[in-house]
Protein backbone atom coordinates (compact mmCIF):
# COMPACT_ATOMS: atom_id res chain seq x y z
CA UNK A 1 -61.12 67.01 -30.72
CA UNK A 2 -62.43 70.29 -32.57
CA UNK A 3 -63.65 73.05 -31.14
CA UNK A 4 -64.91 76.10 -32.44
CA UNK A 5 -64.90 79.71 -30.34
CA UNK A 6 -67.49 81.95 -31.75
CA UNK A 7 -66.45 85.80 -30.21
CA UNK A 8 -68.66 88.58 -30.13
CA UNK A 9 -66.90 91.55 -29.12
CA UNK A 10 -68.33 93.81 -26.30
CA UNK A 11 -68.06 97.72 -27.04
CA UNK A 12 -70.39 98.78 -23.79
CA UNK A 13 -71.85 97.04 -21.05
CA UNK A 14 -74.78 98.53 -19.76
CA UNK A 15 -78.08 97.58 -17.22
CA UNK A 16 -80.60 96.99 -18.78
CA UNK A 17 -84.80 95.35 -18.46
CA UNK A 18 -83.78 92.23 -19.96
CA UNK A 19 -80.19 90.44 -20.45
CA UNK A 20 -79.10 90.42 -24.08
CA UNK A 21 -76.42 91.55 -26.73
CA UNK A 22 -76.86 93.65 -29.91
CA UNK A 23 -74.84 95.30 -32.19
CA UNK A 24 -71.40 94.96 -29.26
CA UNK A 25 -73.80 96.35 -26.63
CA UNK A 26 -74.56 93.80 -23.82
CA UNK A 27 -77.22 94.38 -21.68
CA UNK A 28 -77.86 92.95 -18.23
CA UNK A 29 -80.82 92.63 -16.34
CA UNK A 30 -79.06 93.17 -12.50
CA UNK A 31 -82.10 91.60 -10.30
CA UNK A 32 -82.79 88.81 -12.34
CA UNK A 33 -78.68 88.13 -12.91
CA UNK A 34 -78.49 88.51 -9.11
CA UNK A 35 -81.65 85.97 -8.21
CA UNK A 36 -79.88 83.38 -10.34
CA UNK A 37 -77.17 84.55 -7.85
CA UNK A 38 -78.61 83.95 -5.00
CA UNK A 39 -79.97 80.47 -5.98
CA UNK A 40 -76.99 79.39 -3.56
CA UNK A 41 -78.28 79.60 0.01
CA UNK A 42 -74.38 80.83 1.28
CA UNK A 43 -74.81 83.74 -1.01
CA UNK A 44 -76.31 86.52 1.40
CA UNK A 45 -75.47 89.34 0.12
CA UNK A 46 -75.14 90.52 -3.16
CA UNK A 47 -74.56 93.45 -5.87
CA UNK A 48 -74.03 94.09 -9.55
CA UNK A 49 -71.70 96.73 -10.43
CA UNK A 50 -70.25 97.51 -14.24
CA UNK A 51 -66.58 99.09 -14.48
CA UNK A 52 -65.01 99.91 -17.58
CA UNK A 53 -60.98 101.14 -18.46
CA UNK A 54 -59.90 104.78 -17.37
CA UNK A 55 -62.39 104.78 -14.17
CA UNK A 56 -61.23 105.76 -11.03
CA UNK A 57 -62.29 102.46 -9.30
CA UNK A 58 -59.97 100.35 -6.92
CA UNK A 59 -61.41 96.65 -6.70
CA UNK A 60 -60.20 94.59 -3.63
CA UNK A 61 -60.05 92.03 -2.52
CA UNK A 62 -60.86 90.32 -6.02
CA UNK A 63 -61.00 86.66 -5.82
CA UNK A 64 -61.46 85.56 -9.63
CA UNK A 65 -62.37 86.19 -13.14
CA UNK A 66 -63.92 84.55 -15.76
CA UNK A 67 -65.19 84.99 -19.28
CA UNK A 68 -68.80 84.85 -20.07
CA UNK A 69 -69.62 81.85 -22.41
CA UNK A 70 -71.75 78.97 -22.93
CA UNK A 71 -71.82 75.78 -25.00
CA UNK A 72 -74.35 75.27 -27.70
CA UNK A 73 -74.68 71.89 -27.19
CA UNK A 74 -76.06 72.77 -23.72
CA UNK A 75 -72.98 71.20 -21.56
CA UNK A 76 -72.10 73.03 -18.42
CA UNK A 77 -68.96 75.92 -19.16
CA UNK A 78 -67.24 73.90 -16.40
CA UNK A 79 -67.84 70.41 -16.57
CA UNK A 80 -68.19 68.87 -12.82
CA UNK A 81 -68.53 72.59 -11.40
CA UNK A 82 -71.81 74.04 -12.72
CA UNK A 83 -73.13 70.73 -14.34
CA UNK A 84 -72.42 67.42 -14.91
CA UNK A 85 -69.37 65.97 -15.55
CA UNK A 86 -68.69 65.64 -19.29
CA UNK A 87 -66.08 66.27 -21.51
CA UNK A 88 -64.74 69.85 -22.66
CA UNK A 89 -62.96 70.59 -25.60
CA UNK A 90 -65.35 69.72 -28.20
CA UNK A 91 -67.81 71.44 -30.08
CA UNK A 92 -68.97 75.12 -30.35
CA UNK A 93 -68.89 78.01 -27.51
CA UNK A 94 -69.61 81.13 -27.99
CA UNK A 95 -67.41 84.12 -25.97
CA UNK A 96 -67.57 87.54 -24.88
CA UNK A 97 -64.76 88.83 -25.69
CA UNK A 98 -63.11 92.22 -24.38
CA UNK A 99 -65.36 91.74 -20.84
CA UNK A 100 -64.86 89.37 -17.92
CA UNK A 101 -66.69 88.62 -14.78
CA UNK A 102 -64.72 89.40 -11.48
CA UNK A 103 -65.66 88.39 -7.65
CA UNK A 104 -65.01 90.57 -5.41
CA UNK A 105 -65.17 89.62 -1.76
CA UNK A 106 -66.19 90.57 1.79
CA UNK A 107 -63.54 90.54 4.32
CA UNK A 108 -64.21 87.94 7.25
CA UNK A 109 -61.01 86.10 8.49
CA UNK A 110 -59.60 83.85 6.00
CA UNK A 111 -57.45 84.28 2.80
CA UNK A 112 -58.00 87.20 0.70
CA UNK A 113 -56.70 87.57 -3.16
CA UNK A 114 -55.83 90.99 -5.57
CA UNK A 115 -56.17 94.60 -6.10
CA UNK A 116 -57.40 95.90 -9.53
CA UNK A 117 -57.27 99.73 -10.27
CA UNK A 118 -59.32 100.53 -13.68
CA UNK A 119 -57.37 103.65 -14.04
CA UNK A 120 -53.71 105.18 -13.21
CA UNK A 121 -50.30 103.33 -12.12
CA UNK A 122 -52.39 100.67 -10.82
CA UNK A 123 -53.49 99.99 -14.47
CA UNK A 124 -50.19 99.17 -15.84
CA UNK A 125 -49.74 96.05 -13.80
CA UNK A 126 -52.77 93.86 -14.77
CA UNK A 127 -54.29 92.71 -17.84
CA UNK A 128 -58.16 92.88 -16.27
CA UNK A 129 -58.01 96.79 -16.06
CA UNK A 130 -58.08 96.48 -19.68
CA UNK A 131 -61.35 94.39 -20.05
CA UNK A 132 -65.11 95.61 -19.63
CA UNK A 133 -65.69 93.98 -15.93
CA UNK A 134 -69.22 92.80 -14.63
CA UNK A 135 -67.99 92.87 -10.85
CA UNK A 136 -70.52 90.58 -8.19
CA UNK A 137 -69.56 91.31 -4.87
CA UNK A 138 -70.90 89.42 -2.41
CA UNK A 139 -70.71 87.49 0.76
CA UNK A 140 -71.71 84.23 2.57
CA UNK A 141 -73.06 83.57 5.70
CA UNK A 142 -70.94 83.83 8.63
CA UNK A 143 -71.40 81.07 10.68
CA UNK A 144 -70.60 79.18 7.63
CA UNK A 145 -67.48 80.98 6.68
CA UNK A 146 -66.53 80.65 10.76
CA UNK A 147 -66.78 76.60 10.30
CA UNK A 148 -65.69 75.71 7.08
CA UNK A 149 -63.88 78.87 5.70
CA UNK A 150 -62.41 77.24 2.48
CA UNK A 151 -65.57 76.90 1.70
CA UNK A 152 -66.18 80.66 1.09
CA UNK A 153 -64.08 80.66 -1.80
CA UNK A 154 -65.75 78.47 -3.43
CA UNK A 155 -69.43 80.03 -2.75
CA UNK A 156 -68.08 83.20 -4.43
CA UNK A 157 -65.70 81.98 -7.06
CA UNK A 158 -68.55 79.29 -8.04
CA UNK A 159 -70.96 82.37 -7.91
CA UNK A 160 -68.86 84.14 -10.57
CA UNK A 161 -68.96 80.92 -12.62
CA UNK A 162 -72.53 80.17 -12.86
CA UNK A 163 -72.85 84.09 -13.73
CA UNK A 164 -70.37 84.19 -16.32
CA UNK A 165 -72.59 80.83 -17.78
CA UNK A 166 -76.16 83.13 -17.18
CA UNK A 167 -74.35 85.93 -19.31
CA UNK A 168 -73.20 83.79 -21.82
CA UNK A 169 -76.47 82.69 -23.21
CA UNK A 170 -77.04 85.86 -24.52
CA UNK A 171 -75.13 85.12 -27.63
CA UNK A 172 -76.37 81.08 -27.44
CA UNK A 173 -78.45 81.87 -30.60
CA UNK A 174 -76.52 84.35 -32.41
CA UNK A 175 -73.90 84.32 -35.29
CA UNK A 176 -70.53 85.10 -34.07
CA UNK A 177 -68.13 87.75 -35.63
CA UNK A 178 -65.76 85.29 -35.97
CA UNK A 179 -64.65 81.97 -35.15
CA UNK A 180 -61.23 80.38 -33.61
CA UNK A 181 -60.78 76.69 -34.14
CA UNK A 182 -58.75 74.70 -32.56
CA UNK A 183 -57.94 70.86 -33.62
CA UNK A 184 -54.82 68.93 -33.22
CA UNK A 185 -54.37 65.78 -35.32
CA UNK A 186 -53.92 62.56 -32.77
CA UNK A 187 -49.49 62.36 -31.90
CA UNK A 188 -49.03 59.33 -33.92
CA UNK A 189 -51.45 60.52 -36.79
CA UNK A 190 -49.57 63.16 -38.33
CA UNK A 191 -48.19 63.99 -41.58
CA UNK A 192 -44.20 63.38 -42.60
CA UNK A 193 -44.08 67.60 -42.88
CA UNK A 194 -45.33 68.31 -39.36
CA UNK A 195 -43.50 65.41 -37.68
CA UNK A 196 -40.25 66.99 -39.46
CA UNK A 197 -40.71 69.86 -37.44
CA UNK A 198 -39.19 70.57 -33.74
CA UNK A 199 -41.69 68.90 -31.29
CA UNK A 200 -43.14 70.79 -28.33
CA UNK A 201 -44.92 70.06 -25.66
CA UNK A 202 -46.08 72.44 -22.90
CA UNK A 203 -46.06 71.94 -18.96
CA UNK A 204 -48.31 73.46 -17.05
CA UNK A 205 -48.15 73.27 -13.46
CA UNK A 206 -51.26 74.36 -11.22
CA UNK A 207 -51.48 75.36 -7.95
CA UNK A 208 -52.58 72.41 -5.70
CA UNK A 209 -50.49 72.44 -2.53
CA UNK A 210 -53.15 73.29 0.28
CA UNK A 211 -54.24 70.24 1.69
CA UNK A 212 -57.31 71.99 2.75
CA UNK A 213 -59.90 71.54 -0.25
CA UNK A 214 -61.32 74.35 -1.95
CA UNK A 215 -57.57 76.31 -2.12
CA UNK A 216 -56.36 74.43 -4.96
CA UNK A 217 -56.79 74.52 -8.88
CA UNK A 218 -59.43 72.21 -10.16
CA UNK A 219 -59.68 70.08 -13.01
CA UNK A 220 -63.00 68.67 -13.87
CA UNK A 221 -64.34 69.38 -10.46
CA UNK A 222 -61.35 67.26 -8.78
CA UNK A 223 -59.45 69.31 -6.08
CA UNK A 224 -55.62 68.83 -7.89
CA UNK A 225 -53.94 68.33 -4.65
CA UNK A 226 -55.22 64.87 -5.24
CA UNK A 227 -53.67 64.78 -9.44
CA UNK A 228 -50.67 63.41 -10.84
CA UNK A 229 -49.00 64.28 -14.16
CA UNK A 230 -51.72 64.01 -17.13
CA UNK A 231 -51.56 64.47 -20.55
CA UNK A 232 -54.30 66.53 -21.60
CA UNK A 233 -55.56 67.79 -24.79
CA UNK A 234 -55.29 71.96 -25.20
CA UNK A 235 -58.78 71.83 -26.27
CA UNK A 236 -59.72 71.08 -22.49
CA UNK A 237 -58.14 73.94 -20.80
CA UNK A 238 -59.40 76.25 -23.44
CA UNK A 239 -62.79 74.83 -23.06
CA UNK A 240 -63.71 74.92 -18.88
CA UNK A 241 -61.93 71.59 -17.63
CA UNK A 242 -59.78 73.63 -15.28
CA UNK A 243 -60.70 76.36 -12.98
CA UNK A 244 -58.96 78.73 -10.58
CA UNK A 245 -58.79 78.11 -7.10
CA UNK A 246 -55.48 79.52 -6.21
CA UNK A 247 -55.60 82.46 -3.79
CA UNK A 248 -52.47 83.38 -3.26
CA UNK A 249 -49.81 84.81 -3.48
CA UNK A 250 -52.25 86.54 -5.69
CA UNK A 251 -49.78 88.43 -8.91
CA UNK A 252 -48.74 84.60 -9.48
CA UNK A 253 -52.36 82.95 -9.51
CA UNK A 254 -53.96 82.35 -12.58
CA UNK A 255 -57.51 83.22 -13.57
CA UNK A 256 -60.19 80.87 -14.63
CA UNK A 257 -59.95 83.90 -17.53
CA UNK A 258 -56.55 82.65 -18.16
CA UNK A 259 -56.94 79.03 -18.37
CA UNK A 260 -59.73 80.45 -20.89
CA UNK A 261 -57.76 82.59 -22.88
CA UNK A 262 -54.91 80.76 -22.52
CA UNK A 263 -52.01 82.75 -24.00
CA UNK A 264 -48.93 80.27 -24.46
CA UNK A 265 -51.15 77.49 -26.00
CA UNK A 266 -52.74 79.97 -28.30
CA UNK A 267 -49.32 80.62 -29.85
CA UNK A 268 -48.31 77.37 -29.65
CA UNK A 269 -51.38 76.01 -31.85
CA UNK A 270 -50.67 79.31 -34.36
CA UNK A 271 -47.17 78.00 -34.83
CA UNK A 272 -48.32 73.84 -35.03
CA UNK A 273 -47.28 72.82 -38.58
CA UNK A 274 -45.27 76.16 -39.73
CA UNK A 275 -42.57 76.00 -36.63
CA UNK A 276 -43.24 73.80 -34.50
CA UNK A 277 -45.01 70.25 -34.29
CA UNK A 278 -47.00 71.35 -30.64
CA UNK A 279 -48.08 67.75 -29.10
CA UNK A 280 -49.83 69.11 -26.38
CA UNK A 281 -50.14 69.73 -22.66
CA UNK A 282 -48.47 67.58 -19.64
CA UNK A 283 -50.40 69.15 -16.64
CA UNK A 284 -48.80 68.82 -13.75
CA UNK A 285 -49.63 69.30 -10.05
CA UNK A 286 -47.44 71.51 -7.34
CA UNK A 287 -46.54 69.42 -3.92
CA UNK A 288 -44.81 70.36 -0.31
CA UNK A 289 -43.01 67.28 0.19
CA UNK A 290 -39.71 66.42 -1.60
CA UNK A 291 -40.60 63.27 -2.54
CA UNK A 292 -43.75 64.06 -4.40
CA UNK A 293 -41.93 67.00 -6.22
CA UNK A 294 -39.31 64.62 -7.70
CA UNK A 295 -42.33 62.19 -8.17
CA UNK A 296 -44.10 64.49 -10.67
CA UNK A 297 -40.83 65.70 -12.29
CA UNK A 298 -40.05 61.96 -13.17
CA UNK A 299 -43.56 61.45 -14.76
CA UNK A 300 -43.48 64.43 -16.78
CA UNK A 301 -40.12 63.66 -17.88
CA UNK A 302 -41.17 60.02 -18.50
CA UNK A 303 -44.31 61.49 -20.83
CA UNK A 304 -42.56 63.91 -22.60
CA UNK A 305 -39.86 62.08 -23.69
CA UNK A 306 -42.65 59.09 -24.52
CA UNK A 307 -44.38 61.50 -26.50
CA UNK A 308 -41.30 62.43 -28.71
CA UNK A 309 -40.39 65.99 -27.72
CA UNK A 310 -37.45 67.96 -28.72
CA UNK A 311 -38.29 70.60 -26.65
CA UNK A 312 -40.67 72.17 -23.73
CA UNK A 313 -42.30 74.86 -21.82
CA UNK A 314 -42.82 74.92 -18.25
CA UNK A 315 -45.11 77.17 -16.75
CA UNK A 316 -45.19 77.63 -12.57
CA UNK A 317 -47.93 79.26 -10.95
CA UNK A 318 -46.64 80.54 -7.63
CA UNK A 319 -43.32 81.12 -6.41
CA UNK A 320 -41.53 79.99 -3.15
CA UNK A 321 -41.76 76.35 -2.29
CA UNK A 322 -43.41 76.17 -5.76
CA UNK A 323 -40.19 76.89 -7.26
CA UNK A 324 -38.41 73.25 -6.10
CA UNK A 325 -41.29 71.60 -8.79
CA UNK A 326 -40.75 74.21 -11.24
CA UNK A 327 -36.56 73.62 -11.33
CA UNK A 328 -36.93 69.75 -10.55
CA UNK A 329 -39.00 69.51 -13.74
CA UNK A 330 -36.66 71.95 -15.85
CA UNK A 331 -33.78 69.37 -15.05
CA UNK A 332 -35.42 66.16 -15.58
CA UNK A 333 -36.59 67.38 -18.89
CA UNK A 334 -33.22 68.31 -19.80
CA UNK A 335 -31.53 65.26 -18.65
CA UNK A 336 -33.66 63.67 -21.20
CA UNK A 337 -32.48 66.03 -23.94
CA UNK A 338 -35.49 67.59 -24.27
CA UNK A 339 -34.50 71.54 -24.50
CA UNK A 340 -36.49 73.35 -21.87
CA UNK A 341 -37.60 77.19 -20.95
CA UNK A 342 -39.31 78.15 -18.04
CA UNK A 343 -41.95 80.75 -17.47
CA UNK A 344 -42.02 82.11 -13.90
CA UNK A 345 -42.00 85.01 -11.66
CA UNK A 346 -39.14 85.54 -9.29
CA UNK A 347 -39.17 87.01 -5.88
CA UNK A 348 -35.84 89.03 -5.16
CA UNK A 349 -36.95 91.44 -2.51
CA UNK A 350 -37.74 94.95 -2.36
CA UNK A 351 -34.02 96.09 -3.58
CA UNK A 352 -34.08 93.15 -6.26
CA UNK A 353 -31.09 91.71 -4.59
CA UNK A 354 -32.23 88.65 -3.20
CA UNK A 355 -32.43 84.91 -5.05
CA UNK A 356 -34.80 85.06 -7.66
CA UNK A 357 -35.96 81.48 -6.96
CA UNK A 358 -35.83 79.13 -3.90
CA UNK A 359 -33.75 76.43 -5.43
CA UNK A 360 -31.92 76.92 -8.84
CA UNK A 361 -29.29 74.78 -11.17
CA UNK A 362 -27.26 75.48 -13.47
CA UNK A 363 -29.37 72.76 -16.53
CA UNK A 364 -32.05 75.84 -15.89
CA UNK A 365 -30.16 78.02 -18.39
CA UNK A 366 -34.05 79.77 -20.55
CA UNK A 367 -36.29 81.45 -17.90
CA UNK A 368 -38.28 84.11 -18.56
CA UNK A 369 -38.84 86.30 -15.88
CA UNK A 370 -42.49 87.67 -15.46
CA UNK A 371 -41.79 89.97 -12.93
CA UNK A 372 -41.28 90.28 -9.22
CA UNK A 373 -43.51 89.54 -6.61
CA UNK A 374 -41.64 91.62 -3.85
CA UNK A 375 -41.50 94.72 -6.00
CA UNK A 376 -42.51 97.74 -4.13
CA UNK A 377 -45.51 99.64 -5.77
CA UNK A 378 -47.24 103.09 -4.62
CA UNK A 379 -50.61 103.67 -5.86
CA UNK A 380 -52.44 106.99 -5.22
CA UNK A 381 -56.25 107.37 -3.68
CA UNK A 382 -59.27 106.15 -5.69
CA UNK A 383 -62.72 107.81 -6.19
CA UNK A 384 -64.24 104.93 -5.96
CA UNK A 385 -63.15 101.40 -4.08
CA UNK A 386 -65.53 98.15 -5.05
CA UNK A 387 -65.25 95.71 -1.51
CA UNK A 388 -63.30 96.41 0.95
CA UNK A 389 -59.48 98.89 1.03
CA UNK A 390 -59.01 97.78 4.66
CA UNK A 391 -58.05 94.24 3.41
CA UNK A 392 -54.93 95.47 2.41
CA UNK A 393 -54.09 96.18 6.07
CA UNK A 394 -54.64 92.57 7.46
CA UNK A 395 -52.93 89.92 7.40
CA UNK A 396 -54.10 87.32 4.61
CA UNK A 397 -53.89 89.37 1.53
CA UNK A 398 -50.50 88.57 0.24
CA UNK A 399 -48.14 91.83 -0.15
CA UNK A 400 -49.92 94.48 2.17
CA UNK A 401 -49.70 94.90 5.80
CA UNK A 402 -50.91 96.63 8.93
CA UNK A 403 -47.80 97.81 10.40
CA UNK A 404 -44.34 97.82 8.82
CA UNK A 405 -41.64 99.68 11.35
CA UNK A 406 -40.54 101.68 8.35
CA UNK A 407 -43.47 102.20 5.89
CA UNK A 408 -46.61 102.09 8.38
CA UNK A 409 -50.04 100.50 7.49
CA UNK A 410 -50.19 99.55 3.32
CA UNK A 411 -53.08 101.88 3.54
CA UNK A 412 -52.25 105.49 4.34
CA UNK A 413 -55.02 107.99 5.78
CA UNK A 414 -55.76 110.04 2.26
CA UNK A 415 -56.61 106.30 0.85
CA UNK A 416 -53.53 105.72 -1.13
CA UNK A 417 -51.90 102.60 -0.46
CA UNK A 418 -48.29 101.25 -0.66
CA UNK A 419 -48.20 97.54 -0.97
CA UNK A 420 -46.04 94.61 -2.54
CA UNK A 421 -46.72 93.56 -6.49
CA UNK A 422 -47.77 89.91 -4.37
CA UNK A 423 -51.28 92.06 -4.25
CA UNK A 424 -51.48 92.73 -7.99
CA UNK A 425 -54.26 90.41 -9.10
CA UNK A 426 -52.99 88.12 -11.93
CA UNK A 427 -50.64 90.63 -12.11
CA UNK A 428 -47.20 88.67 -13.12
CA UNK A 429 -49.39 86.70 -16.09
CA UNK A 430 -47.34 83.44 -16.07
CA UNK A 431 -49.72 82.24 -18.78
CA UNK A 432 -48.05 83.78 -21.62
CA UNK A 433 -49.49 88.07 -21.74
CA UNK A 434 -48.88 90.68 -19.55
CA UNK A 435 -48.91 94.09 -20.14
CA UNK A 436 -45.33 94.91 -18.45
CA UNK A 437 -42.13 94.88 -20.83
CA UNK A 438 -38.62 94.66 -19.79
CA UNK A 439 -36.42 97.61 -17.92
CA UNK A 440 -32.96 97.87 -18.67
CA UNK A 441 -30.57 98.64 -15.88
């Protein structure tokens, strides 16, 4: 597999009578980017709204982001989601880089997901206040959402999708400013020099525990509450083969903007034949019962060590019952020999005194902490607030509240809030970036 990422890197985002990029400006036309919209007859409400870093906007509830793109060969961005089902990883897509497309949500019911504030305190905790953001916010219809609520998710998060793919062909005929490639050489094809080298091979494990469809991470259109342990070529998740559907808790979800971009697998392929021979990715699901946890540990231990590796990274999105896979995969990897670190957030309570993860062992000796998901954080008022503030106050978005006995509603009178870092969306970056560094006590 070889594909090619031509970027073109956004400077301004502005409205515009026609869509189209020149010169890092991209222009949107807003009513016939929200007809394409509204092509889906569960999408009743809609609205185009551009906010850039240093604004004093507050987004919630903000459901998902995505990078625009598109494939020259005229495949779908998401195989099995907005087309047909073919095969990602191959070929040439073009990006916009520096710019992402977020949903943002209307509060009926339900599960909510993340705050982003463009500007502030706020900004420090996620990467997306950094970007250029198209924001759609919109709503479905309600009898709909009152019968098959999962279901809403999807309408908006596959809304955001499709418009990230309308975007994208704005750049379909252009010449990029430059051009990533990414190609592994088969596992049993390589040379004596990178074979000499320490093998890697990354574990990735998505969120797929609701048994309701439509909460869970999907790969090729296939709900992964349904997946087993697959090797997979990086190509694929760089390319569109998996897509958010995670909703919370939301600072542990990852993006479809970070199965995109990526981070970990990005370094991993700039370090294949200089440090490390990187073999690829064992993607892995996330289960409730105890049996299917040590079911999926035992196959990705079984591949890995099949594969040759010396060594491994394990990735969890989510925390909680989540954390049984993450460890039981940590030690079956070791018990093979195979050297493993673990990439994870931790939830230790407000005071930072409590466990950091549900289950632990001592053969789980190289975690890297990405931050804490119980982590108090005070944020103050925003000009301006994109959906709906009022979220934070009910229950269903992760790390606010209505009524704590000692710090009251998460959202105080002047519009300030108080809330967990659980809210923060994307906020803990398990994929390999964030824009926290380490405190020393």
């Amino acid at each position: 597999m070889k594909l090619e990422i031509g970027n073109f890197h956004v400077k301004d985002i502005v409205f515009g009578d026609k869509t189209f990029y020149k010169d890092g400006i991209l222009t949107i036309n807003k009513e016939e980017a929200l007809a394409f919209v509204k092509e889906d007859e569960h999408i009743t409400d809609a609205d185009l709204k551009i906010v850039k870093p240093g604004e004093n906007v507050r987004l919630v509830p903000v459901k998902e982001a995505i990078e625009p793109r598109v494939k020259l060969n005229g495949d779908p961005l998401f195989p099995g989601v907005t087309g047909d089902l073919v095969k990602a990883g191959n070929g040439k897509t073009h990006a916009l880089k520096g710019c992402s497309v977020l949903v943002v949500g209307k509060h009926w019911g339900g599960f909510q997901d993340g705050l982003i504030d463009m500007s502030g305190e706020g900004a420090k905790y996620t990467y997306f206040s950094q970007l250029k953001n198209i924001v759609l916010v919109a709503d479905t219809d309600e009898d709909f959402e009152k019968r098959e609520q999962q279901k809403k998710n999807k309408a908006l998060r596959w809304a955001g999708m499709r418009l990230a793919e309308y975007i994208g062909n704005a750049v379909k005929e252009l010449d990029p400013e430059e051009v990533e490639t990414y190609e592994l050489e088969p596992v049993t094809k390589r040379s004596k020099e990178v074979n000499d080298l320490p093998s890697v091979v990354f574990v990735i494990q998505c969120q797929s525990q609701m048994e309701e469809m439509g909460y869970n991470d999907l790969v090729y259109g296939w709900d992964m509450n349904h997946y087993l342990p697959t090797f997979m070529n990086p190509n694929e998740i760089l390319d569109g083969a998996i897509i958010s559907g995670s909703f919370m808790p939301c600072s542990s979800k990852w993006s479809t903007y970070d199965f995109q971009n990526f981070s970990a697998i990005k370094r991993l392929y700039k370090e294949h034949g200089k440090t490390v021979n990187f073999l690829g990715v064992i993607t892995s699901n996330l289960n409730v019962a105890l049996d299917q946890k040590e079911r999926s540990a035992i196959f990705v231990s079984q591949m890995a060590k099949s594969l040759g590796a010396d060594a491994a990274i394990v990735a969890e999105e989510g925390y909680g019952n989540p954390d049984a896979d993450f460890i039981a995969c940590v030690v079956a990897l070791e018990n093979e020999g195979i050297k493993t670190v673990g990439l994870t957030n931790e939830c230790t309570g407000r005071d930072g005194n409590s466990q950091p993860l549900v289950t632990l062992d001592e053969k789980a000796n190289a975690i890297v902490s990405c931050g804490n998901v119980s982590e108090l954080i005070k944020l103050p008022p925003m000009e301006t607030v994109i959906g709906e503030l009022e979220s934070l106050a009910r229950d269903g978005l992760s790390g606010g509240w209505a009524d704590d006995e000692i710090l009251g509603s998460s959202v105080k009178e002047d519009g300030s809030i108080i809330m967990e870092n659980n809210s923060m969306f994307c906020g803990d970056q398990v994929t390999g970036w964030s824009p926290k560094t380490m405190k020393e006590f």
